[in-house]
N, C-alpha and C. Protein backbone atom coordinates (compact mmCIF):
# COMPACT_ATOMS: atom_id res chain seq x y z
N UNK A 1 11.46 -7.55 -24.42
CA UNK A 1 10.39 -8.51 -24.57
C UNK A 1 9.39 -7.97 -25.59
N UNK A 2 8.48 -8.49 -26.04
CA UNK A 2 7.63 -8.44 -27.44
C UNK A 2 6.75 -7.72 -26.83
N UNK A 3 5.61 -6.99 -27.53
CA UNK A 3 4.80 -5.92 -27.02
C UNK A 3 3.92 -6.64 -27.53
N UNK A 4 2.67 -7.05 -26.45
CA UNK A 4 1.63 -7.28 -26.61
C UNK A 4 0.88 -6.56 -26.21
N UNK A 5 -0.94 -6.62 -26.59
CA UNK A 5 -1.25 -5.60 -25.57
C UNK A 5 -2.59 -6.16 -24.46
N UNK A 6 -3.00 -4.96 -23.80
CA UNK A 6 -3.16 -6.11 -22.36
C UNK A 6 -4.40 -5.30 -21.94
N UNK A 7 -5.06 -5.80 -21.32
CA UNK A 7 -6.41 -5.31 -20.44
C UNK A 7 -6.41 -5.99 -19.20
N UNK A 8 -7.50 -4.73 -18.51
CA UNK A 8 -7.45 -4.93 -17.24
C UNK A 8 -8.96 -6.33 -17.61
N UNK A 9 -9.42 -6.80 -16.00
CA UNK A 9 -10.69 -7.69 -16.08
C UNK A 9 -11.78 -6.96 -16.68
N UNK A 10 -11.94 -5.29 -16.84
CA UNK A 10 -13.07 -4.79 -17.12
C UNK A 10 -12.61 -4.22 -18.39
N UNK A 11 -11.61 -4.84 -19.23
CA UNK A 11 -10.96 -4.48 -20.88
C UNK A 11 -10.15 -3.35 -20.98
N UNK A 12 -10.05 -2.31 -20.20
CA UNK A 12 -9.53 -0.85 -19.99
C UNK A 12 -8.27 -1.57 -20.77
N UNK A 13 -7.38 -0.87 -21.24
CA UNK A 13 -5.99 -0.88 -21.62
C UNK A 13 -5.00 -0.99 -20.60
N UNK A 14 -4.39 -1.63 -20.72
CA UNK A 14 -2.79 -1.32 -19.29
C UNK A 14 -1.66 -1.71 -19.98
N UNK A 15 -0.57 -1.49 -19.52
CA UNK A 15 0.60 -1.67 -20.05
C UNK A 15 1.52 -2.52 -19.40
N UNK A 16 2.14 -3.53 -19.40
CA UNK A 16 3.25 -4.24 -19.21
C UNK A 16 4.44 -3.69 -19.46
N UNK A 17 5.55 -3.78 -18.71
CA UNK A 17 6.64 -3.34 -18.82
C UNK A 17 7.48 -4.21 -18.13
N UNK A 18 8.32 -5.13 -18.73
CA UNK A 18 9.34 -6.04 -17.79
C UNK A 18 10.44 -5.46 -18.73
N UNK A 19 11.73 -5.93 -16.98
CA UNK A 19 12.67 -5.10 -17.02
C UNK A 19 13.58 -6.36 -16.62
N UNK A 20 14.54 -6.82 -17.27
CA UNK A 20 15.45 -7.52 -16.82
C UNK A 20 16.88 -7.03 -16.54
N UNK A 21 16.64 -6.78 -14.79
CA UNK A 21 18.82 -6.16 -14.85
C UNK A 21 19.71 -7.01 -14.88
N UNK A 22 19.22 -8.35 -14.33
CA UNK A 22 19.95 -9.23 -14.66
C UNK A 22 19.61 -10.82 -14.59
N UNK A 23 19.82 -11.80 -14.73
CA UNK A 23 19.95 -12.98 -14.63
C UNK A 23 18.80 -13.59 -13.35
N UNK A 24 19.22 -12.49 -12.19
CA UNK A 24 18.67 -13.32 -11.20
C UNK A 24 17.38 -12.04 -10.64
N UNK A 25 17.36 -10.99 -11.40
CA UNK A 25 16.67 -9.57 -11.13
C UNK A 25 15.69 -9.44 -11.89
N UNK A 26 14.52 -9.27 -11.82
CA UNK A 26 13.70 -8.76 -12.91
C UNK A 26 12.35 -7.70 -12.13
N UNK A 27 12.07 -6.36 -13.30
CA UNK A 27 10.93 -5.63 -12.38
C UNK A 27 10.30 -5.84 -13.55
N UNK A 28 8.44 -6.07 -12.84
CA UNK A 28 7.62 -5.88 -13.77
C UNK A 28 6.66 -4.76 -13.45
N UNK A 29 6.16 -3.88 -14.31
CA UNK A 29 5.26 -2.99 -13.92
C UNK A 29 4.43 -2.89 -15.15
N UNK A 30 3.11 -2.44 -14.24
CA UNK A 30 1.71 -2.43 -14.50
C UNK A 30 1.41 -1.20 -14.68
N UNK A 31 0.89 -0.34 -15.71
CA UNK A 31 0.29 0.85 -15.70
C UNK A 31 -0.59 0.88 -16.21
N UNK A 32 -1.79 1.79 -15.39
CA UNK A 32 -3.01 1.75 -16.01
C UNK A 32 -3.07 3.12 -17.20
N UNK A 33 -4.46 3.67 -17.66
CA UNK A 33 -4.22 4.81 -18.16
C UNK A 33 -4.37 5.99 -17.37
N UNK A 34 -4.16 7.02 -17.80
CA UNK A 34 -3.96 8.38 -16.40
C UNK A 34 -5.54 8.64 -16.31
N UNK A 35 -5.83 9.60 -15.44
CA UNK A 35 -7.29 10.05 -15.66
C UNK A 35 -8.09 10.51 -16.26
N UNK A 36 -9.11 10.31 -16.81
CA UNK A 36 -9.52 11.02 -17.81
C UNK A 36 -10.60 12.38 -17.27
N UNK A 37 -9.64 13.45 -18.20
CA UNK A 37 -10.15 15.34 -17.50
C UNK A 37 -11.77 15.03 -18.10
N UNK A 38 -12.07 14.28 -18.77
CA UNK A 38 -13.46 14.14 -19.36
C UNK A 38 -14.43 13.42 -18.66
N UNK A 39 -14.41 12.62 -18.16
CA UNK A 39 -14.75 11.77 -16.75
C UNK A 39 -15.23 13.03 -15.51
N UNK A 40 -13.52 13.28 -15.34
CA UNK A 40 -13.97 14.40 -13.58
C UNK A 40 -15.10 15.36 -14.14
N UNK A 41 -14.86 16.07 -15.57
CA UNK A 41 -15.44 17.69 -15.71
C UNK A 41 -17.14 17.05 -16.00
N UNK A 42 -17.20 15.80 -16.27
CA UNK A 42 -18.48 15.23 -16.45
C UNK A 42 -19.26 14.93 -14.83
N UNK A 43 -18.55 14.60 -14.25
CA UNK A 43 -18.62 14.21 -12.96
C UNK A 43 -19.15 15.39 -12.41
N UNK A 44 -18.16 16.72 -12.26
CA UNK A 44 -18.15 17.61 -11.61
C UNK A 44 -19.49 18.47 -12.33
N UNK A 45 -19.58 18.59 -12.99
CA UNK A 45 -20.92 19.33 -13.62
C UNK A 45 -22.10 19.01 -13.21
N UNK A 46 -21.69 17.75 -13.41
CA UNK A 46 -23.75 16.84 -12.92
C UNK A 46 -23.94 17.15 -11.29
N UNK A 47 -22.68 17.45 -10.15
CA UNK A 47 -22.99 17.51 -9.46
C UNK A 47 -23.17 19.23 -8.56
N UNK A 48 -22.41 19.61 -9.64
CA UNK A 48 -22.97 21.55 -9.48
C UNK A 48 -24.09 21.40 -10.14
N UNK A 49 -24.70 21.03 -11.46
CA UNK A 49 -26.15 21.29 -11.81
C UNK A 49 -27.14 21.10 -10.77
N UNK A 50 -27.01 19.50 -10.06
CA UNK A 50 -28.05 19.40 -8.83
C UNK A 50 -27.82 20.28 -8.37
N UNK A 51 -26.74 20.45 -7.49
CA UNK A 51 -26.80 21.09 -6.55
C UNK A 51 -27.49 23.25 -6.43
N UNK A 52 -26.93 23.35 -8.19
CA UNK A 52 -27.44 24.64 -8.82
C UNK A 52 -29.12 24.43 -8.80
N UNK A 53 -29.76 23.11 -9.13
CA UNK A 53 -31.26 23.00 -9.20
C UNK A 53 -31.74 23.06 -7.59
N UNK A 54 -30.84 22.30 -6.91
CA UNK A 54 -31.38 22.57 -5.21
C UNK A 54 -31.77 24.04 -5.03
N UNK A 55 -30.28 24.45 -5.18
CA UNK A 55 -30.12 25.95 -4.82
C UNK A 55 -31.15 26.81 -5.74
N UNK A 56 -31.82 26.70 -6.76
CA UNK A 56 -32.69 27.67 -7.49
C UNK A 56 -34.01 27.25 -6.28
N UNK A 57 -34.24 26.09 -6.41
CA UNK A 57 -35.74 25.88 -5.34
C UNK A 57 -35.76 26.52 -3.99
N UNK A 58 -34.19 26.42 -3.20
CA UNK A 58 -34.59 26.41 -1.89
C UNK A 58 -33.85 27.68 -1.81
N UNK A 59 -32.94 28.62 -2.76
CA UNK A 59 -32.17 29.75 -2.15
C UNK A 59 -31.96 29.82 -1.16
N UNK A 60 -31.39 28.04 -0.78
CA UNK A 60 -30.10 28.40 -0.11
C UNK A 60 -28.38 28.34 -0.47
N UNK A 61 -27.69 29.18 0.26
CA UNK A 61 -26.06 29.06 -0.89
C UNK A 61 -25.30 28.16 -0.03
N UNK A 62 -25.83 27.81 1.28
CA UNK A 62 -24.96 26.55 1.91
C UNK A 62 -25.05 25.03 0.86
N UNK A 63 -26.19 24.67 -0.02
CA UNK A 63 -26.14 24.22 -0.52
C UNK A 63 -25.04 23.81 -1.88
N UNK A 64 -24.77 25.33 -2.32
CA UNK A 64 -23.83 25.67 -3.67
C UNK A 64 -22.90 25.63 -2.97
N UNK A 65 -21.98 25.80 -2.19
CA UNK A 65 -20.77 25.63 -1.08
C UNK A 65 -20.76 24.12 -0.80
N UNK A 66 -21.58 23.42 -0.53
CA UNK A 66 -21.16 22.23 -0.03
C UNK A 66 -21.15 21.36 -1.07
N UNK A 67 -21.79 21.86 -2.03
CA UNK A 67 -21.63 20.50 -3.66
C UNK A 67 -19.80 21.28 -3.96
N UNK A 68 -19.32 22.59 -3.85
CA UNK A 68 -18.14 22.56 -4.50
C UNK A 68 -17.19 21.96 -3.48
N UNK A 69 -17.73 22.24 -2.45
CA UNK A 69 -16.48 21.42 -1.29
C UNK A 69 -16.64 20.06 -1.39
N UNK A 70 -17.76 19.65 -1.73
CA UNK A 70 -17.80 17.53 -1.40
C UNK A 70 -17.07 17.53 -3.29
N UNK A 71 -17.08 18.28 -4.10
CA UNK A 71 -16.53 17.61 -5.23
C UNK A 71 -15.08 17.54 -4.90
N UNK A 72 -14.53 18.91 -4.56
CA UNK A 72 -13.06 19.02 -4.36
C UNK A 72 -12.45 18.10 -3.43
N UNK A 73 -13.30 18.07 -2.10
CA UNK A 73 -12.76 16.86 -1.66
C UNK A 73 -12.44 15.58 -2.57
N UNK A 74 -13.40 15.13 -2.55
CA UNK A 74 -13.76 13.71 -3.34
C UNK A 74 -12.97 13.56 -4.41
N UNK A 75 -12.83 14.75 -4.83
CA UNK A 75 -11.31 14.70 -6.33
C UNK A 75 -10.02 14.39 -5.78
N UNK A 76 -9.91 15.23 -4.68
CA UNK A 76 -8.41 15.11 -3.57
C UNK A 76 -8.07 13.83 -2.99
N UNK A 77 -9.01 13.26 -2.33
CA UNK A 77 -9.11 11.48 -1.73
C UNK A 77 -8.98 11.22 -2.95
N UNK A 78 -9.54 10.83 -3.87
CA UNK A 78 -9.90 9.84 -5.12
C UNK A 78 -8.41 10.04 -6.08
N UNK A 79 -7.66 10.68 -5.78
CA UNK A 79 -6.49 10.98 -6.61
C UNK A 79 -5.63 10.57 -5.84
N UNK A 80 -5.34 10.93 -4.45
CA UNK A 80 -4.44 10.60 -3.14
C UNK A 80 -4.30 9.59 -2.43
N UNK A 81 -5.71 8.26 -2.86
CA UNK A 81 -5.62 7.44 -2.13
C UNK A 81 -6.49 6.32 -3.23
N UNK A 82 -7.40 6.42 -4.56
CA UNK A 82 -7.56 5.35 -4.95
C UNK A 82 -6.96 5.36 -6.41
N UNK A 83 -6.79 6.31 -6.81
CA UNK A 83 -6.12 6.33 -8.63
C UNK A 83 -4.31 5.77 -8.29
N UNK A 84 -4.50 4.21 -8.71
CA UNK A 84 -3.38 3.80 -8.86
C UNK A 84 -2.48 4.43 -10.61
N UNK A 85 -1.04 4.92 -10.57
CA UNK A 85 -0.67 5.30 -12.05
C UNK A 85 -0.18 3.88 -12.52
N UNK A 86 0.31 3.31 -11.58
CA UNK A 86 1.16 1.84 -11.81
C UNK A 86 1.49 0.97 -10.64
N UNK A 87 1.88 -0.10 -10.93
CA UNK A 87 2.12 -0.94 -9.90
C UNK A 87 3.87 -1.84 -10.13
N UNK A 88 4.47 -1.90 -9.28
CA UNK A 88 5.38 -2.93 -9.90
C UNK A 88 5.60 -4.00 -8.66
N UNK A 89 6.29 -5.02 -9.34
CA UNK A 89 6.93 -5.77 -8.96
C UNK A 89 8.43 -6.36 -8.95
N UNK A 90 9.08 -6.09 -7.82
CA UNK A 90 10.63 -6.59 -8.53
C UNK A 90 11.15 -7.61 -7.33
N UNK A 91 11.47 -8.26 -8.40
CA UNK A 91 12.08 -9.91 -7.85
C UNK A 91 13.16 -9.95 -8.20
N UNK A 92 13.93 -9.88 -6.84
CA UNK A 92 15.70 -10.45 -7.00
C UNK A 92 15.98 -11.76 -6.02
N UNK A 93 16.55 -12.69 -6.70
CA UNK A 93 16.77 -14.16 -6.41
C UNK A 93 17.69 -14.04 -5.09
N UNK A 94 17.04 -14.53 -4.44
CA UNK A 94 17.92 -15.02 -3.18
C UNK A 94 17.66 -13.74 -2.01
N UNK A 95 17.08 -12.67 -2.84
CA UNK A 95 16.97 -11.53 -1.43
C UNK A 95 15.58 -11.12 -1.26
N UNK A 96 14.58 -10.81 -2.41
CA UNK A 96 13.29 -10.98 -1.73
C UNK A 96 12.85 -10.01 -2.77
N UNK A 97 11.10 -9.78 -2.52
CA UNK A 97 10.16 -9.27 -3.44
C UNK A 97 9.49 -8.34 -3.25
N UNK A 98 9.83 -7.26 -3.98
CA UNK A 98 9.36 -5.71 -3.56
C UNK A 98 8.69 -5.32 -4.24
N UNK A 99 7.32 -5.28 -3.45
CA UNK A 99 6.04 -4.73 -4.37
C UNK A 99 5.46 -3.46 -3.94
N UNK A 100 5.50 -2.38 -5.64
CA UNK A 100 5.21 -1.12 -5.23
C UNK A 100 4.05 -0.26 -5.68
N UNK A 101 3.03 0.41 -5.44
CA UNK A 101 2.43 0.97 -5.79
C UNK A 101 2.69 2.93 -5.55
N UNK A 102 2.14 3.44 -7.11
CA UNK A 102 2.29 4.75 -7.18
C UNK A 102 1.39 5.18 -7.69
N UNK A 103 0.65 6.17 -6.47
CA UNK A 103 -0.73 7.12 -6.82
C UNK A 103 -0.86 8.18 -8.01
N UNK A 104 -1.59 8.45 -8.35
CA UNK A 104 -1.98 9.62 -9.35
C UNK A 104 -1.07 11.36 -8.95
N UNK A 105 -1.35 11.03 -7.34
CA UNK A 105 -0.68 12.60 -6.42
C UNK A 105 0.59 12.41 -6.18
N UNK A 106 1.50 11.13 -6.67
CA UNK A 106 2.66 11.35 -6.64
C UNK A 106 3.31 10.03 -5.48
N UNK A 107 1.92 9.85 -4.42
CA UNK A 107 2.14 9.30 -3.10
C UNK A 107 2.64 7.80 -3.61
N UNK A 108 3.47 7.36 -2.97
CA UNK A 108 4.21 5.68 -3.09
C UNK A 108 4.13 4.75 -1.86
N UNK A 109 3.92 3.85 -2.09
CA UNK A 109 3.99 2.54 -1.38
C UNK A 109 4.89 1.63 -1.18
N UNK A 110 5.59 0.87 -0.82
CA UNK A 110 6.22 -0.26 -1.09
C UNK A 110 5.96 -1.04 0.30
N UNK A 111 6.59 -2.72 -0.03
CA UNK A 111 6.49 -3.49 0.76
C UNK A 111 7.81 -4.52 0.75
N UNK A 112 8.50 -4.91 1.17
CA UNK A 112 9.73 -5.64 0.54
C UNK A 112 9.18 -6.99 1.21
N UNK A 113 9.53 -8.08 0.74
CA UNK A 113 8.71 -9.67 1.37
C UNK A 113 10.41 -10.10 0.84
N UNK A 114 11.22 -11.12 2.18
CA UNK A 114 12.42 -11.48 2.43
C UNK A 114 11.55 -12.63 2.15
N UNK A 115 13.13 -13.05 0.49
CA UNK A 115 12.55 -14.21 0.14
C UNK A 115 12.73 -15.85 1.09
N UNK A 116 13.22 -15.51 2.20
CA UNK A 116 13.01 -16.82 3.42
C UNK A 116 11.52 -17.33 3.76
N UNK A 117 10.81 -15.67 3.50
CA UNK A 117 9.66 -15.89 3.82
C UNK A 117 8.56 -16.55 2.99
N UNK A 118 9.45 -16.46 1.60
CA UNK A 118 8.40 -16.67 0.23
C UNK A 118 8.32 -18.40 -0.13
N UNK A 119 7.17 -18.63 0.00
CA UNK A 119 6.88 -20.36 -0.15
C UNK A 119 6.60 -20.50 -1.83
N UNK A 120 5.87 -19.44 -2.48
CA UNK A 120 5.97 -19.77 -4.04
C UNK A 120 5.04 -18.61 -4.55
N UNK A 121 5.22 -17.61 -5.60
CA UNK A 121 4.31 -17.32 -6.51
C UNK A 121 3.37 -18.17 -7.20
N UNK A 122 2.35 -17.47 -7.49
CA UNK A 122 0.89 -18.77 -7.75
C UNK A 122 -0.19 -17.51 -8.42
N UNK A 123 -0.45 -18.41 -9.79
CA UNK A 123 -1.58 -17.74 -10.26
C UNK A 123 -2.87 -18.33 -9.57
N UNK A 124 -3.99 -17.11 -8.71
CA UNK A 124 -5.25 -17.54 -7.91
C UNK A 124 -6.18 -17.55 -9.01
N UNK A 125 -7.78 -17.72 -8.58
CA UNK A 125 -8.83 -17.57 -9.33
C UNK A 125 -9.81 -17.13 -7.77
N UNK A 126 -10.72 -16.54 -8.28
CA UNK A 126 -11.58 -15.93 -7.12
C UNK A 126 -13.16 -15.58 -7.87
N UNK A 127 -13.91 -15.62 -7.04
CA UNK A 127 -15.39 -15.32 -8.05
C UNK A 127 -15.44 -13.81 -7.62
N UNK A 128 -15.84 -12.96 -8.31
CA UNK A 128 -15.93 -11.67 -8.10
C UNK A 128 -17.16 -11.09 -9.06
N UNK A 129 -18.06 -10.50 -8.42
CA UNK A 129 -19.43 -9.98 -9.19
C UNK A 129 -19.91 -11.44 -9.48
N UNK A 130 -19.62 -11.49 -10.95
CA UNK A 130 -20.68 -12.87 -11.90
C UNK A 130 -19.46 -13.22 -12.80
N UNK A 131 -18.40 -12.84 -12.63
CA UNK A 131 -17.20 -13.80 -13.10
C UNK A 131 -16.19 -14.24 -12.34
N UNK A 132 -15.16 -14.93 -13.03
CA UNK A 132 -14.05 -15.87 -12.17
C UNK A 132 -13.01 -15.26 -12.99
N UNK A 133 -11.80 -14.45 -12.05
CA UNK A 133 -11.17 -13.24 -12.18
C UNK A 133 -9.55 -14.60 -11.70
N UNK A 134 -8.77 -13.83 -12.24
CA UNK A 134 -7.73 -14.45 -11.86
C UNK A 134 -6.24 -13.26 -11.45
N UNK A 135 -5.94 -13.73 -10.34
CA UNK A 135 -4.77 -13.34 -9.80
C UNK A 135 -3.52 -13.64 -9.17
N UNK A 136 -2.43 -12.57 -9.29
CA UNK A 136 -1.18 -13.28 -9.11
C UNK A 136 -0.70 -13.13 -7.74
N UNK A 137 -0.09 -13.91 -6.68
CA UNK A 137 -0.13 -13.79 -5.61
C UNK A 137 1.15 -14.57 -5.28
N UNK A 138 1.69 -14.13 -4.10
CA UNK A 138 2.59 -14.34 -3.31
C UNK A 138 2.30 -15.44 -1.63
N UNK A 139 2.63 -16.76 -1.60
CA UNK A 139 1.95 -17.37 -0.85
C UNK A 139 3.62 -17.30 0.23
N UNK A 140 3.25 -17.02 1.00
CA UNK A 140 4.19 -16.61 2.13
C UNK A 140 4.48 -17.84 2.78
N UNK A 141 5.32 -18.19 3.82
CA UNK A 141 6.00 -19.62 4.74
C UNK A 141 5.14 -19.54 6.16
N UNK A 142 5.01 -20.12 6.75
CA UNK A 142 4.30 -19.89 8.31
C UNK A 142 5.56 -20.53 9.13
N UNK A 143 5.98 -19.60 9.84
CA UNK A 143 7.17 -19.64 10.42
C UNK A 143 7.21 -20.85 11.50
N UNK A 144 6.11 -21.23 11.93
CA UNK A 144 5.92 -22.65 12.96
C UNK A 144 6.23 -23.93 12.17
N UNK A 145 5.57 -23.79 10.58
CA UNK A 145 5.74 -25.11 10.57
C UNK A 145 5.40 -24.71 8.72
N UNK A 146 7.34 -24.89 8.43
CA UNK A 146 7.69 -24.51 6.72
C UNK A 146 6.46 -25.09 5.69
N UNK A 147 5.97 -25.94 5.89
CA UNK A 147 5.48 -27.01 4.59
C UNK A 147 4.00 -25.60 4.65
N UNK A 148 3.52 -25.21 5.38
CA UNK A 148 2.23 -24.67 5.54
C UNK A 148 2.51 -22.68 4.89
N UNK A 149 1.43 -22.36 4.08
CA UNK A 149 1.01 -21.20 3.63
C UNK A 149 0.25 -20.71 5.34
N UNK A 150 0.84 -19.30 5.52
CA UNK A 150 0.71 -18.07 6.90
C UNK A 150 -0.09 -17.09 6.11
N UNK A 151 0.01 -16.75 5.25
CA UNK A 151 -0.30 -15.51 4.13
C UNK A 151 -0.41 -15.63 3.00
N UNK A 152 -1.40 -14.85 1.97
CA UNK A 152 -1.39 -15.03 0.66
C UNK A 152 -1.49 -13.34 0.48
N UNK A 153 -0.05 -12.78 -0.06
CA UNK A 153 -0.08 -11.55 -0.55
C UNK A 153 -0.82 -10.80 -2.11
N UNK A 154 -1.67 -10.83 -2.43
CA UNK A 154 -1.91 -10.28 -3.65
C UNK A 154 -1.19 -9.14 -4.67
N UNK A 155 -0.95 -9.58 -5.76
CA UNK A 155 -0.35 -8.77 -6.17
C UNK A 155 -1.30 -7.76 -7.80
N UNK A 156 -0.56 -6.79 -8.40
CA UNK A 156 -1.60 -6.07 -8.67
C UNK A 156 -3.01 -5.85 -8.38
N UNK A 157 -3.18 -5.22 -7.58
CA UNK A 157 -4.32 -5.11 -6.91
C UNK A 157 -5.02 -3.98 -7.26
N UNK A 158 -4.76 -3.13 -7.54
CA UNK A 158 -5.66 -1.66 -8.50
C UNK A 158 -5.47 -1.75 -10.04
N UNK A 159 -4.63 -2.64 -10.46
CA UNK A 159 -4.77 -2.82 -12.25
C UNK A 159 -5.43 -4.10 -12.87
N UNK A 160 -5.72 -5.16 -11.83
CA UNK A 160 -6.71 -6.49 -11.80
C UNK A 160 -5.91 -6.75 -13.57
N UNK A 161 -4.41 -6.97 -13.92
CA UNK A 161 -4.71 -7.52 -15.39
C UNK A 161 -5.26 -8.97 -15.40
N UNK A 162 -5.64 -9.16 -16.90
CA UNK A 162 -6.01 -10.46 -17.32
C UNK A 162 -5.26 -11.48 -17.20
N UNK A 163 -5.41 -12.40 -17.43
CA UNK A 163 -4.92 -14.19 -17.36
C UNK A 163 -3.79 -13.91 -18.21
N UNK A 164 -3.26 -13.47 -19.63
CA UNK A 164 -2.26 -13.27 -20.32
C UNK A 164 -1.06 -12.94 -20.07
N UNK A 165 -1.46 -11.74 -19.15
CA UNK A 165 -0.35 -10.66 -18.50
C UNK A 165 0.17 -11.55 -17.19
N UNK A 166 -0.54 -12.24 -16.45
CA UNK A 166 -0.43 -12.74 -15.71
C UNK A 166 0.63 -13.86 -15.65
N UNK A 167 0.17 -14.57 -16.86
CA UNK A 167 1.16 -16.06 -17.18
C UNK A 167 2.44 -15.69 -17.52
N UNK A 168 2.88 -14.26 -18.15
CA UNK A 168 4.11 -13.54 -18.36
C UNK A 168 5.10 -13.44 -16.95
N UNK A 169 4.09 -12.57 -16.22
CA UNK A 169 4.84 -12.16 -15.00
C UNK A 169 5.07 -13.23 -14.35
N UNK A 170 3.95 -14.37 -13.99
CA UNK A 170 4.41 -15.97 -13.24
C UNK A 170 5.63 -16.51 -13.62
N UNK A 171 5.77 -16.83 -14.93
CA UNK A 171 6.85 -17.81 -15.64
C UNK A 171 8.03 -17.20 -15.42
N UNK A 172 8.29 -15.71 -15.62
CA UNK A 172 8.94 -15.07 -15.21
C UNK A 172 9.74 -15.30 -14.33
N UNK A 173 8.75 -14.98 -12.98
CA UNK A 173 9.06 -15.14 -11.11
C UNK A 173 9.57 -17.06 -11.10
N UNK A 174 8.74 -17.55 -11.63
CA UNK A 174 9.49 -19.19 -11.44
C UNK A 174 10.45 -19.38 -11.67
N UNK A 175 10.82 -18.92 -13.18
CA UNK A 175 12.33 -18.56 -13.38
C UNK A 175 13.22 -17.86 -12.38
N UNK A 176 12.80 -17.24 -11.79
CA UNK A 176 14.26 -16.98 -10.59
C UNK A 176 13.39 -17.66 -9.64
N UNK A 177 12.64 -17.71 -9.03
CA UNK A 177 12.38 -18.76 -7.67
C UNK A 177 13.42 -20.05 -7.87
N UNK A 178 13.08 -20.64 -9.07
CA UNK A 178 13.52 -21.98 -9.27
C UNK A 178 15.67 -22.41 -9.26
N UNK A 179 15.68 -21.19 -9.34
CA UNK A 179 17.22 -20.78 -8.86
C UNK A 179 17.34 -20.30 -7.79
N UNK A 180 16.86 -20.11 -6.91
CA UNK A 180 17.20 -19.64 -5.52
C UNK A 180 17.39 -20.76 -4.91
């Protein structure tokens, strides 16, 4: 497929990557950019300086101990549980939709959604802050009574791309929905 290029809602860069294995198969994945060492060492400085200015006033060193332990933590969570590297999606016709996320620390996610359960992919819109953000979502069957949406699964959810990227991956998924 043609290389365009893509931003998240807040312009950052991300990458598209669709993968067709076959006819009725397709994965798409989302990658954001990796972390930037210029960011943390900026981060991490401002918060040893306070904590170095505490510690000159009050000489105490529980102070200098607990700014290096709350950074290291906070680097460890923030890498292990919110720095998404990528996200994908893979849709195979007739068996169902496996959506995966992979952390910065290596850690993985997945979810598989049995396409019996799947009533239709659907580009949303939602107000978020002071704009109207748009996303791609998975509207699930309610097992009592077919005609009715039970669930609305969201999809890319730590790479938020734009409306562009979006209309790619939809047309996409319709294309095999519409054959199942």
């Amino acid at each position: 497929m043609e290389d365009e290029a893509y931003t998240d809602i807040n312009g950052n860069p991300i990458s598209l990557d669709c993968q067709k294995h076959c006819s009725f198969c397709r994965e798409f994945t989302v990658s954001s950019p990796k972390m930037s060492i210029g960011k943390v060492m900026g981060y991490t400085c401002a918060v040893w300086l306070a904590a170095y200015a505490v510690f000159f006033i009050t000489a105490n060193t529980a102070v200098l101990t607990g700014a290096i332990l709350f950074t290291l933590l906070g680097m460890m969570l923030h890498i292990h549980l919110v720095k998404v590297d990528h996200e994908s999606v893979l849709v195979i016709g007739s068996l169902g939709i496996q959506v995966s996320s992979s952390y910065a620390s290596g850690r993985e996610t997945s979810t598989f959604i049995e396409m019996s359960q799947v009533k239709d992919v659907v580009i949303n819109e939602a107000i978020y802050m002071h704009q109207i953000i748009y996303y791609l979502c998975i509207l699930l069957k309610d097992p009592s009574a077919p005609d009715d949406v039970s669930r609305v699964v969201p999809l890319f959810q730590s790479s938020r791309p734009r409306l562009n990227c979006l209309v790619k991956v939809y047309k996409s998924c319709q294309e095999i929905l519409s054959n199942c």
